[in-house]
C-alpha atoms as a PDB file:
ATOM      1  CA  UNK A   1      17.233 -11.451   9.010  1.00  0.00           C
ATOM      2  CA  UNK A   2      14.349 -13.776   9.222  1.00  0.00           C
ATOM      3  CA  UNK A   3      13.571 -16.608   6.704  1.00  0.00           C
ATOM      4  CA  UNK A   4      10.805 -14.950   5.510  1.00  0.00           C
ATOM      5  CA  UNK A   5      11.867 -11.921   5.051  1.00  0.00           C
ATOM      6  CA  UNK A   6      15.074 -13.105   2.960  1.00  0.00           C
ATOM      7  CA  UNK A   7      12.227 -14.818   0.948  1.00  0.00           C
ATOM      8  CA  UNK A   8      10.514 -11.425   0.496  1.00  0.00           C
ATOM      9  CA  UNK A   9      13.650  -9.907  -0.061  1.00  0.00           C
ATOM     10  CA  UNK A  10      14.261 -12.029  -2.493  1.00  0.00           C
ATOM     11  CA  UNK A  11      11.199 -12.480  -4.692  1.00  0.00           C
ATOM     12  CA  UNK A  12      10.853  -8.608  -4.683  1.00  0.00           C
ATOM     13  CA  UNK A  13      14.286  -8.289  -6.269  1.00  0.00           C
ATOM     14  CA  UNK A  14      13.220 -10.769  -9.097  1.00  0.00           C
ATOM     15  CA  UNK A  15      10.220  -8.684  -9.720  1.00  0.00           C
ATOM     16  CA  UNK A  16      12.492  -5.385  -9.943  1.00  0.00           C
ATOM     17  CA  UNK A  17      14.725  -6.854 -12.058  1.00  0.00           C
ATOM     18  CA  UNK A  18      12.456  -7.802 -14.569  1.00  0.00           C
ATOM     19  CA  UNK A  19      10.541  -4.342 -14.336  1.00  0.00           C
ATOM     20  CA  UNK A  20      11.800  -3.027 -17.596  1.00  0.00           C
ATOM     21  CA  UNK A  21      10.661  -5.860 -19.289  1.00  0.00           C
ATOM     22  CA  UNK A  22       6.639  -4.487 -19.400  1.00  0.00           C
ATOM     23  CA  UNK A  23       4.857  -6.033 -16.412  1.00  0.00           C
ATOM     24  CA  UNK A  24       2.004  -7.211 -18.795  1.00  0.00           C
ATOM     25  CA  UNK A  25       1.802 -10.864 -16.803  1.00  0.00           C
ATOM     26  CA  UNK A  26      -2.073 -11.498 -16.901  1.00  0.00           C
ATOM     27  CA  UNK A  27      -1.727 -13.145 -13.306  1.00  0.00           C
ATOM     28  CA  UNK A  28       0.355 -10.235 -12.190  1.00  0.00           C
ATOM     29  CA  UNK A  29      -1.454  -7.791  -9.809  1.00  0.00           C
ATOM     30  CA  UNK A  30      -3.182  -4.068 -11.551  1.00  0.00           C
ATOM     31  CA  UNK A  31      -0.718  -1.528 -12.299  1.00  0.00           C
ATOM     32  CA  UNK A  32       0.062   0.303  -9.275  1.00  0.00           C
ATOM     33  CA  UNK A  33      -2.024   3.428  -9.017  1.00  0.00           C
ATOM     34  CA  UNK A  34      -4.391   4.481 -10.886  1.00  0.00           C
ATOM     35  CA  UNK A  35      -5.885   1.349  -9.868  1.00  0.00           C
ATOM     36  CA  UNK A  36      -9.044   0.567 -11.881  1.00  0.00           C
ATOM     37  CA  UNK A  37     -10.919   0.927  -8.231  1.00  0.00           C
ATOM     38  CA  UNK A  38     -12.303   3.991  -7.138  1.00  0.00           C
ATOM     39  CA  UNK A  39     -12.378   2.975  -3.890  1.00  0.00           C
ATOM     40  CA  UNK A  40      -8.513   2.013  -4.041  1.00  0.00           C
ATOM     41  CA  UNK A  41      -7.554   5.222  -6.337  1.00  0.00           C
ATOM     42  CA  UNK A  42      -4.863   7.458  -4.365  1.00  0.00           C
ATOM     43  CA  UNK A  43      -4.232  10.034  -6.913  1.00  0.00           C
ATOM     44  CA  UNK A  44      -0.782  11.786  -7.296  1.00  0.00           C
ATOM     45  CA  UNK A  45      -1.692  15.236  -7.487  1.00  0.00           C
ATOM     46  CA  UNK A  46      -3.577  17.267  -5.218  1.00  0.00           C
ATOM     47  CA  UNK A  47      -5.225  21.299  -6.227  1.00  0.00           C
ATOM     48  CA  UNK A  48      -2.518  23.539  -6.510  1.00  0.00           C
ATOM     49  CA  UNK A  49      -2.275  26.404  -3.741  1.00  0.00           C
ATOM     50  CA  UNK A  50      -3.258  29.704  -4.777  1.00  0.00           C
ATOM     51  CA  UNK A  51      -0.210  32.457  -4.291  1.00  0.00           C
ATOM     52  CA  UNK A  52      -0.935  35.185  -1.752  1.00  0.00           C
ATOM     53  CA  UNK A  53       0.700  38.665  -2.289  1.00  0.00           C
ATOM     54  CA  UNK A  54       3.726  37.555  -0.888  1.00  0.00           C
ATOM     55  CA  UNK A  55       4.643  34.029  -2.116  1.00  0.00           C
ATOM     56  CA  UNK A  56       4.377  32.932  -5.840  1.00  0.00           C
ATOM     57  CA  UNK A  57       2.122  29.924  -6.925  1.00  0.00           C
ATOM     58  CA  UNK A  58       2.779  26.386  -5.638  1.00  0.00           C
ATOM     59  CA  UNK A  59       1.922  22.984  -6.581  1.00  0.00           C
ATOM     60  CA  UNK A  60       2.192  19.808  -4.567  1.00  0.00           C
ATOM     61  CA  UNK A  61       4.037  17.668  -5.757  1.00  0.00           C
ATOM     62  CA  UNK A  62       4.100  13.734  -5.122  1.00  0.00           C
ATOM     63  CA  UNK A  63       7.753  12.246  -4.136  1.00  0.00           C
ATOM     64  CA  UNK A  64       8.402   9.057  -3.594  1.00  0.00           C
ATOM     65  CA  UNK A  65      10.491   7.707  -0.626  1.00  0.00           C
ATOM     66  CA  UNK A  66      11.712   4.282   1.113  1.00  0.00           C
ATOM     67  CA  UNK A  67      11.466   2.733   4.415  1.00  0.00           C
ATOM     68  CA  UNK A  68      12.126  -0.701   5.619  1.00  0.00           C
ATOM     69  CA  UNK A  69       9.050  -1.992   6.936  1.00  0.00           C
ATOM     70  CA  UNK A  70       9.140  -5.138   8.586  1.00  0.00           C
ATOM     71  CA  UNK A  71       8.339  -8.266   7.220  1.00  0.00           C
ATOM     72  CA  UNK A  72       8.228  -6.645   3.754  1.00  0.00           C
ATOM     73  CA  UNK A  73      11.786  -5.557   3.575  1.00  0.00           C
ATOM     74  CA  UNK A  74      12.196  -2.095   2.066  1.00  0.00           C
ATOM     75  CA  UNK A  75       8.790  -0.537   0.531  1.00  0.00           C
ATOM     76  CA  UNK A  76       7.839   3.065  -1.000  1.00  0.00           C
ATOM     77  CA  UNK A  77       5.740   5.530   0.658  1.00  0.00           C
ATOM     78  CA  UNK A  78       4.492   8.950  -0.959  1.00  0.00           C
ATOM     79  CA  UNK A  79       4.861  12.570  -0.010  1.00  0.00           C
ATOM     80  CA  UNK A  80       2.946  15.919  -1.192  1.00  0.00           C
ATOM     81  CA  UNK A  81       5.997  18.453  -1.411  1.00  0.00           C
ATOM     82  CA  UNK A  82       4.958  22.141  -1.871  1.00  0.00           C
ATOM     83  CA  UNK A  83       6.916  23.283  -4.927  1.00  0.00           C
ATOM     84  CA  UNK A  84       6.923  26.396  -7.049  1.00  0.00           C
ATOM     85  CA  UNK A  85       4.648  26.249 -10.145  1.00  0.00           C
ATOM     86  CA  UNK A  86       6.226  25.051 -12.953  1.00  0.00           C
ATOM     87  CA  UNK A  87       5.478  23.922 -16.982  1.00  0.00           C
ATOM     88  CA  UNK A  88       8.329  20.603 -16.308  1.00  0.00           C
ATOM     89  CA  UNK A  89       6.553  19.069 -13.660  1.00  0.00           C
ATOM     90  CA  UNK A  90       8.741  15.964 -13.940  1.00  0.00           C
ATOM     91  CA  UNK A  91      12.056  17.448 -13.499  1.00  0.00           C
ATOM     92  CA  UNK A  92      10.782  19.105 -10.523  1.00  0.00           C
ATOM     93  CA  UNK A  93       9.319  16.360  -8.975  1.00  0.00           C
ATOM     94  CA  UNK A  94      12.784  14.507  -9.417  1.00  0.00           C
ATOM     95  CA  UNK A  95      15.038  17.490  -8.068  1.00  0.00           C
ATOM     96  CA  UNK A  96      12.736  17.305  -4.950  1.00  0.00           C
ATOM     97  CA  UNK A  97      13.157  13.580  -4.574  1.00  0.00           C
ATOM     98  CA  UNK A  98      17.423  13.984  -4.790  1.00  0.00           C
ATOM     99  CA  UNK A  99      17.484  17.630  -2.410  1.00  0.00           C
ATOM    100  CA  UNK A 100      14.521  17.114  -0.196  1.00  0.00           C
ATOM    101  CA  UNK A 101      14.741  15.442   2.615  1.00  0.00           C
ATOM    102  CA  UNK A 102      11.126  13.525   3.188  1.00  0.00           C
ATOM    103  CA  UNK A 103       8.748  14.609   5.930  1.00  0.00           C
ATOM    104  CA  UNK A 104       8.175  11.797   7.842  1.00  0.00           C
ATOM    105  CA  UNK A 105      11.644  10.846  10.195  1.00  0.00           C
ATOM    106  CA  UNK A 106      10.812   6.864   9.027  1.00  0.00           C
ATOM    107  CA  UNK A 107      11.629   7.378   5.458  1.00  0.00           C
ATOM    108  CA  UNK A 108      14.584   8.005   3.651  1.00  0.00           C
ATOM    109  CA  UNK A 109      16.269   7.973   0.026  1.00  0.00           C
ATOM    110  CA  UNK A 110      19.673   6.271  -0.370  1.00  0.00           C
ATOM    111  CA  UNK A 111      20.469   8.410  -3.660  1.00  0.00           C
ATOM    112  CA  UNK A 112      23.341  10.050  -2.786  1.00  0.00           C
ATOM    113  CA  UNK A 113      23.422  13.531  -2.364  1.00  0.00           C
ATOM    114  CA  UNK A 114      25.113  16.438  -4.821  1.00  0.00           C
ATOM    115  CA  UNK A 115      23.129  14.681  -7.745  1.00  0.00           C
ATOM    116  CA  UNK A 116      22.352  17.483 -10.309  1.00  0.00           C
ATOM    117  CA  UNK A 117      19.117  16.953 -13.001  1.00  0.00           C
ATOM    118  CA  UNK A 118      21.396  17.563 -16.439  1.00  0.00           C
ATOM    119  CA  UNK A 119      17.858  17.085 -18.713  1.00  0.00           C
ATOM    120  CA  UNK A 120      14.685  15.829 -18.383  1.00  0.00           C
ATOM    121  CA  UNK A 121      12.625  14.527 -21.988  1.00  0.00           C
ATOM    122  CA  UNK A 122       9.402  13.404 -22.521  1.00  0.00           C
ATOM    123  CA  UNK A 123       8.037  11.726 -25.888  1.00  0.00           C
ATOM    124  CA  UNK A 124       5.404   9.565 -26.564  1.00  0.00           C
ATOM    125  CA  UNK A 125       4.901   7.716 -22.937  1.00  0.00           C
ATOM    126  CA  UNK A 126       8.894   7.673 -22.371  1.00  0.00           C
ATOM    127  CA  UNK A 127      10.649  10.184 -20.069  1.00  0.00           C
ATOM    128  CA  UNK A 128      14.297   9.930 -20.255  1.00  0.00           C
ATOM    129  CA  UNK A 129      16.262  11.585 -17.057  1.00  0.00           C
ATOM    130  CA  UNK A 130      19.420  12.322 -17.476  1.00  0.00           C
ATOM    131  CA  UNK A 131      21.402  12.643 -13.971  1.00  0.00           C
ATOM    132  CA  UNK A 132      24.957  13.728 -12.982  1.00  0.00           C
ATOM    133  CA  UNK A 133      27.576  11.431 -12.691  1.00  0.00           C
ATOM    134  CA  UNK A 134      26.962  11.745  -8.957  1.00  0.00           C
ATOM    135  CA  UNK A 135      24.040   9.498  -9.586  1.00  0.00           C
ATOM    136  CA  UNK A 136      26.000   6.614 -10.064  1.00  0.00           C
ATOM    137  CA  UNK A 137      27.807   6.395  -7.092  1.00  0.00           C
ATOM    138  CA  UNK A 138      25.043   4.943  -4.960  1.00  0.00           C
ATOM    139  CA  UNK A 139      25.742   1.702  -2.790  1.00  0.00           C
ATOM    140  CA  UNK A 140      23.210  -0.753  -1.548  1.00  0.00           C
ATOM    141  CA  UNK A 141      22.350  -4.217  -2.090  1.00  0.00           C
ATOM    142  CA  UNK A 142      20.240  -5.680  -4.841  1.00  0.00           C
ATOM    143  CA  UNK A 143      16.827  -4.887  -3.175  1.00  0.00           C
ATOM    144  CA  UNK A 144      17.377  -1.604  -1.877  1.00  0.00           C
ATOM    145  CA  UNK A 145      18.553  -0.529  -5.380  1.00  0.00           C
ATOM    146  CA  UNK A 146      15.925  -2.088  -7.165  1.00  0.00           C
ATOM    147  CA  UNK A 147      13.399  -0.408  -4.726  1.00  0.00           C
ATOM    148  CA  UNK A 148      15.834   2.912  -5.394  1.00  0.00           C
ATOM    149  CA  UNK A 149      15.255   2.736  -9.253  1.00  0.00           C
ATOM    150  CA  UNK A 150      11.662   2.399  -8.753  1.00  0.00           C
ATOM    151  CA  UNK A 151      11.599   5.396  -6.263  1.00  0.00           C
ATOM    152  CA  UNK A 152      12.789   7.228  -8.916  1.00  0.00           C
ATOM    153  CA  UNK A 153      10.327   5.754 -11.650  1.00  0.00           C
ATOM    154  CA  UNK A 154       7.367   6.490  -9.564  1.00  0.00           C
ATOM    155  CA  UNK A 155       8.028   9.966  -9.153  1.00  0.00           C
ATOM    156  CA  UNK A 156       8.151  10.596 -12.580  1.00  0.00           C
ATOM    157  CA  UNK A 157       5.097   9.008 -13.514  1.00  0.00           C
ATOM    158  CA  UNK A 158       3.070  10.995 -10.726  1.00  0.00           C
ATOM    159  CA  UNK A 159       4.485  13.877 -11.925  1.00  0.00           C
ATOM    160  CA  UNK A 160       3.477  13.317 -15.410  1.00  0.00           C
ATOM    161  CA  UNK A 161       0.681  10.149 -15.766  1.00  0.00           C
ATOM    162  CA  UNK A 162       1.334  10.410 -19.587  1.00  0.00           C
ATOM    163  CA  UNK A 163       4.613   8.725 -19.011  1.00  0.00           C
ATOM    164  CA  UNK A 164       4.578   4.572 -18.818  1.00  0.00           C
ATOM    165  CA  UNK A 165       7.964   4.276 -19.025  1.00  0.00           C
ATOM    166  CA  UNK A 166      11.771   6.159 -17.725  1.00  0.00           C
ATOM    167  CA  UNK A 167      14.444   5.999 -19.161  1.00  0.00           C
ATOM    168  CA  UNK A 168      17.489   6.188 -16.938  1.00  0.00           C
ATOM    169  CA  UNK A 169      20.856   8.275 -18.298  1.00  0.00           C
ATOM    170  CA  UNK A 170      24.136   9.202 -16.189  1.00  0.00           C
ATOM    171  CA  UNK A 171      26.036  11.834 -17.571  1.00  0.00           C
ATOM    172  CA  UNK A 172      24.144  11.654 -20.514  1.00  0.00           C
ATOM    173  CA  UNK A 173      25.183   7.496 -20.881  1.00  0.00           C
ATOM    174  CA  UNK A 174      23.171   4.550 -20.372  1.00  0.00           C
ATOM    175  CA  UNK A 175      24.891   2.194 -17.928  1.00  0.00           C
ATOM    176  CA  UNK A 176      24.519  -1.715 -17.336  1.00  0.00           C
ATOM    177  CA  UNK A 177      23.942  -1.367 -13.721  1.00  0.00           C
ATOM    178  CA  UNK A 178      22.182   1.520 -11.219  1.00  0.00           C
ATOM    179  CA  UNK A 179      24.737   0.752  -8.132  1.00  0.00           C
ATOM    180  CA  UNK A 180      25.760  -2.656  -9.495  1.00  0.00           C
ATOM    181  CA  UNK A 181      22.782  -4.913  -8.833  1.00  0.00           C
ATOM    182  CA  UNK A 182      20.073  -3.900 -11.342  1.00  0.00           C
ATOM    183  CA  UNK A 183      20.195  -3.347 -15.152  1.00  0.00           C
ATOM    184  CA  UNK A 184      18.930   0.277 -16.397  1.00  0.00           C
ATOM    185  CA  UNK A 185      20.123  -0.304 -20.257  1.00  0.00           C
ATOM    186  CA  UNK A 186      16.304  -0.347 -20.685  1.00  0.00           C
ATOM    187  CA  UNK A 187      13.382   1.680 -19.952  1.00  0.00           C
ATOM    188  CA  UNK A 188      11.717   0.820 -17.055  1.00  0.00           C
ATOM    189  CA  UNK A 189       8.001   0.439 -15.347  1.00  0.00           C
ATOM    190  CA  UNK A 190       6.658   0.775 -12.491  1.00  0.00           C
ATOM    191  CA  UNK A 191       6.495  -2.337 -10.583  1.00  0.00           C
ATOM    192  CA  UNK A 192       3.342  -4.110  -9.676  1.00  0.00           C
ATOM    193  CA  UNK A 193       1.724  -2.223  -6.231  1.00  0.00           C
ATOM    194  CA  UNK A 194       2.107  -5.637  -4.157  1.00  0.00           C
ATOM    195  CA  UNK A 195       5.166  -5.574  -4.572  1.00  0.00           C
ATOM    196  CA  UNK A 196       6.701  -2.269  -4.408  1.00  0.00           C
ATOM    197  CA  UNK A 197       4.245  -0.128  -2.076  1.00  0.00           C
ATOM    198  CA  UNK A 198       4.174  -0.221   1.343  1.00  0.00           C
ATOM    199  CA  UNK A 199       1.445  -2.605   2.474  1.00  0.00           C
ATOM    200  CA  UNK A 200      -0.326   0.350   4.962  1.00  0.00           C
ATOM    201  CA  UNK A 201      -0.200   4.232   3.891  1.00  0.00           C
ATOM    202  CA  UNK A 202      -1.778   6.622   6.243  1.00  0.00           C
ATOM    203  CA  UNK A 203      -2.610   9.466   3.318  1.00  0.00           C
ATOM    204  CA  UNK A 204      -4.474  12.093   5.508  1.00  0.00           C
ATOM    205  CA  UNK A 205      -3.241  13.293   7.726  1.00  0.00           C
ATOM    206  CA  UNK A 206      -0.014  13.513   6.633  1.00  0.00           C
ATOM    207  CA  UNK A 207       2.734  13.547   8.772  1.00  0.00           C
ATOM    208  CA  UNK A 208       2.942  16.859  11.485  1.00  0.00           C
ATOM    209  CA  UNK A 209      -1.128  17.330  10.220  1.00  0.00           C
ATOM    210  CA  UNK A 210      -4.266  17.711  11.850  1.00  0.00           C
ATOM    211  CA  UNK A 211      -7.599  16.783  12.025  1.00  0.00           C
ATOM    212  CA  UNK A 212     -10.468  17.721  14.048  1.00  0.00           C
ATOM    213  CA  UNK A 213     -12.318  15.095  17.000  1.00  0.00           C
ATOM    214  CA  UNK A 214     -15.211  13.826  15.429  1.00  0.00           C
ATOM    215  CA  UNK A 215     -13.105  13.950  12.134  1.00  0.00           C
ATOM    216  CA  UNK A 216     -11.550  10.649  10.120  1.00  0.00           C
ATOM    217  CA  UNK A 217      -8.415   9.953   9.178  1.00  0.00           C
ATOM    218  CA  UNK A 218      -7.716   8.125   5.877  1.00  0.00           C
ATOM    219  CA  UNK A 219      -5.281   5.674   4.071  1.00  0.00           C
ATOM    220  CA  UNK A 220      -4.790   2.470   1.600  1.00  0.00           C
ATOM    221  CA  UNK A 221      -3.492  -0.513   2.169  1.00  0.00           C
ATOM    222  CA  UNK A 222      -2.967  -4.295   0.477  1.00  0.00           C
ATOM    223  CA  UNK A 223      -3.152  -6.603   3.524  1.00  0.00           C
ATOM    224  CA  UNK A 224      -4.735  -9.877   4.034  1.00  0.00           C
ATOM    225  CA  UNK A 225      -8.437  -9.898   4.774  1.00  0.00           C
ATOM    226  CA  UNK A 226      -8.417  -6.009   4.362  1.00  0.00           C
ATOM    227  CA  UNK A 227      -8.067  -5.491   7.631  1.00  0.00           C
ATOM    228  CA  UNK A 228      -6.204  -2.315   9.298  1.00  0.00           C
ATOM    229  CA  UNK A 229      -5.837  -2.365  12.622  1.00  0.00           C
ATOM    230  CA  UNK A 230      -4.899   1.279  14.398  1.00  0.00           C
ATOM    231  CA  UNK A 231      -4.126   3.102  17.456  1.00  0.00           C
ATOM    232  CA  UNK A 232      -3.943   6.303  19.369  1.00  0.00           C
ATOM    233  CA  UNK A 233      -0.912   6.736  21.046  1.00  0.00           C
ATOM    234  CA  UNK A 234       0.021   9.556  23.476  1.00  0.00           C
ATOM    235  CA  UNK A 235       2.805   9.808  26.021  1.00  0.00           C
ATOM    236  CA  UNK A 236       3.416   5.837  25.052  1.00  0.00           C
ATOM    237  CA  UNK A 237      -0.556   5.082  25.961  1.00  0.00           C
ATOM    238  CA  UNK A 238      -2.767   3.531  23.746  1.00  0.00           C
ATOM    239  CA  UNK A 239      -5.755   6.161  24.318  1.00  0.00           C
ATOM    240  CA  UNK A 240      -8.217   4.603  21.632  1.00  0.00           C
ATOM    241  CA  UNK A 241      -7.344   1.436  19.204  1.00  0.00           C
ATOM    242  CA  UNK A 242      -9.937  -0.238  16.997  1.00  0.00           C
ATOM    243  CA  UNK A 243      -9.844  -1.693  13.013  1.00  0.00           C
ATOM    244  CA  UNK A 244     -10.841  -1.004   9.873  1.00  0.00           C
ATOM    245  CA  UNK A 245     -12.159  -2.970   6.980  1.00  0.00           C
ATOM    246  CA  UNK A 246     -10.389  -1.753   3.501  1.00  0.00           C
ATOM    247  CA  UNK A 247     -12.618  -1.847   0.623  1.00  0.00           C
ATOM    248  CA  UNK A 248     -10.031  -4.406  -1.023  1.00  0.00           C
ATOM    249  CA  UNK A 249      -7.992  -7.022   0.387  1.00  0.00           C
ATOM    250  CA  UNK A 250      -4.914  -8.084  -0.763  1.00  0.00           C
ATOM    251  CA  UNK A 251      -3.151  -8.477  -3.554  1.00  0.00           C
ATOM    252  CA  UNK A 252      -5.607  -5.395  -4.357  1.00  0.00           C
ATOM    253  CA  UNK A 253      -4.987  -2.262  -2.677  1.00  0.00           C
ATOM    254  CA  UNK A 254      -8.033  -0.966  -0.901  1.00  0.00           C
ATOM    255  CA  UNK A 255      -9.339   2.586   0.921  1.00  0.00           C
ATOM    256  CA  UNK A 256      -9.684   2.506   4.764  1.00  0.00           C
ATOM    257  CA  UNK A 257     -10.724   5.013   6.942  1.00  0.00           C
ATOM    258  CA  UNK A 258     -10.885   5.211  10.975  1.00  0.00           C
ATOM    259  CA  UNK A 259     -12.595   7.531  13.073  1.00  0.00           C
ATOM    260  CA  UNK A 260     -10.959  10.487  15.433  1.00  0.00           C
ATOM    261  CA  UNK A 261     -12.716  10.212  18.914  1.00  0.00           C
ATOM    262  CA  UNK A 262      -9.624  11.302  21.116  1.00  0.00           C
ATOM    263  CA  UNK A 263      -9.785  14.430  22.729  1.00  0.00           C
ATOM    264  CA  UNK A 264      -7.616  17.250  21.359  1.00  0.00           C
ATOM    265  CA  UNK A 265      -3.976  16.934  21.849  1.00  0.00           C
ATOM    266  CA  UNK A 266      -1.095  15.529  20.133  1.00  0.00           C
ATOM    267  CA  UNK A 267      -0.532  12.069  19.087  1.00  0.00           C
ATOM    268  CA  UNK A 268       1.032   9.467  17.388  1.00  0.00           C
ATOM    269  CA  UNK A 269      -1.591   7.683  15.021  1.00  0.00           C
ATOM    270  CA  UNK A 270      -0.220   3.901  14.497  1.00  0.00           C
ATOM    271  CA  UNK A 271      -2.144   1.783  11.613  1.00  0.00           C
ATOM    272  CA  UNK A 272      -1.069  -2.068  11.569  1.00  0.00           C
ATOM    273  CA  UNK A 273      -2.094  -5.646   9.776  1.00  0.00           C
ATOM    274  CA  UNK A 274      -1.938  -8.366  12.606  1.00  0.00           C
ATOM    275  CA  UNK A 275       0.094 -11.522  11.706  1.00  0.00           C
ATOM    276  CA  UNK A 276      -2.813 -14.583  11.235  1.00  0.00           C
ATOM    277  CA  UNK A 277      -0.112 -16.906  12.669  1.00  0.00           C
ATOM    278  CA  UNK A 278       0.916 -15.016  16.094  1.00  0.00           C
ATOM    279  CA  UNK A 279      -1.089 -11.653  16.439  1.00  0.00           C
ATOM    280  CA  UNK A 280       2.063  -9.497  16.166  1.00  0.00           C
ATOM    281  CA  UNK A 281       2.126  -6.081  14.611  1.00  0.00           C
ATOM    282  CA  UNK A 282       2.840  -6.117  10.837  1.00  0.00           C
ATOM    283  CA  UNK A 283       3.510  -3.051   8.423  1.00  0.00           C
ATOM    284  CA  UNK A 284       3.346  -0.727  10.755  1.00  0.00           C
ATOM    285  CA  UNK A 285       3.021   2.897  10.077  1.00  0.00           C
ATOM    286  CA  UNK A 286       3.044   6.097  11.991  1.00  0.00           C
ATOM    287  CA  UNK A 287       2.284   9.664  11.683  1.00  0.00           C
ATOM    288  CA  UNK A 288       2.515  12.600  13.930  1.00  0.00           C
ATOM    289  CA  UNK A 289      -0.782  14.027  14.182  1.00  0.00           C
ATOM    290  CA  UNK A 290      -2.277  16.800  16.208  1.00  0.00           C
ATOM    291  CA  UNK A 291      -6.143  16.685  17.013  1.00  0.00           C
ATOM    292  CA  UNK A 292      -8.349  19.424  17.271  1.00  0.00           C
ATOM    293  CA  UNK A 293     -11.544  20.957  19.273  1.00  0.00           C
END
């Protein structure tokens, strides 16, 4: 690893480790989302789907997952999950985050698997989650755990945006230590969006979607200058490739959009921030995306 990325690596696992102490640093970035931008608002629920006379009721739900994006080190990136209706939308939302694999092949969870939700508690902006002793038998290093914790953190707040805070129990204990790096005695808050999100989300389509030529696809991001660059890729040919200006640069998190004007087919939609000191490709994300007449 890289200089710079051990010194991302490493001033990300200072900020996780101080996550359960608040966050309320005046020169820290906005709480990660809601932002207090429209423009920059990705919201964490999306219309429930309306049952046909064969399936029951389902609601998407948002789970958070992890991938190692490079030079950021490891970063979360959302999912909509169809899941049944149900009145305890947070234990839900963290049963899909330990069983369900995530959609998209580039992210992953390192929580390990067989981890049961024993109760799930919510009073007053403070959701305590109490997991199976299976929970605690995770192993990764101090960054990848701290991003782990907050994986779980954010899920329960989308779930429920009441909650401010989650309280973290293992076979109905608190422990000192998640995997052995970072200390879950306390309740703990999401960590500022700079830090924890990854830099460039492609939001819709999602991955394996579709939208139609002439259409626009759609994302945030928190990249210097605001500016996402992107790419239609098919058979390993760039087809189209242009940039977008978000509506905020970094250390805000800003909407960006880019137009579809590829001819139907399938692709692979790329969406980049070029490095100011070489031109290479930063941040890069990808999605599977089929376009339509």
């Amino acid at each position: 690893m890289s200089t710079p990325i051990r010194t991302a690596a490493a001033v990300l696992c200072a900020a996780l480790l101080l996550a359960g102490c608040g966050g309320d640093d005046p020169a820290a970035p906005p709480p990660p989302e809601p932002t207090t931008s429209p423009a920059a608002t990705t919201p964490d629920t999306e219309p429930t789907t309306e049952p046909t006379d064969d399936q029951q009721e389902t609601e998407a739900r948002a789970v958070y997952y992890l991938r190692d994006v490079q030079p950021a080190g490891p970063r979360l990136y959302r999912e909509f999950h169809a899941r049944p209706a149900t009145d305890d939308p947070v234990r839900d939302a963290v049963e899909a985050m330990l069983s369900e694999p995530p959609k998209d092949p580039d992210y992953t969870s390192l929580w390990p698997d067989g981890v049961d939700v024993l109760d799930v508690r919510v009073e007053s902006g403070l959701a305590t989650v109490d997991l199976s002793a299976r929970a605690g038998e995770g192993s990764a290093g101090a960054v990848f755990e701290g991003v782990s914790l907050q994986q779980l953190v954010h899920t329960v707040t989308a779930a429920d945006p009441s909650v401010q805070r989650v309280q973290l129990l293992v076979d109905g204990a608190t422990r000192e230590t998640l995997w052995g790096h970072v200390d879950v005695r306390e309740p703990v808050e999401r960590a500022p969006q700079a830090e924890i999100l990854g830099p460039i989300w492609i939001i819709e389509p999602g991955e394996g979607g579709s939208v139609p030529t002439g259409g626009e696809v759609s994302g945030v991001a928190t990249v210097f200058e605001a500016t996402v660059s992107w790419q239609w890729v098919q058979d390993g040919r760039v087809v189209e490739e242009g940039f977008s200006t978000a509506s905020e640069g970094a250390p805000g998190r800003g909407e960006w959009t880019a137009p579809v004007e590829v001819p139907p087919g399938d692709y692979e939609l790329r969406a980049f921030s070029e490095s100011a000191e070489d031109g290479s490709e930063m941040f890069v994300e990808t999605k599977r995306v089929t376009v339509t007449g």
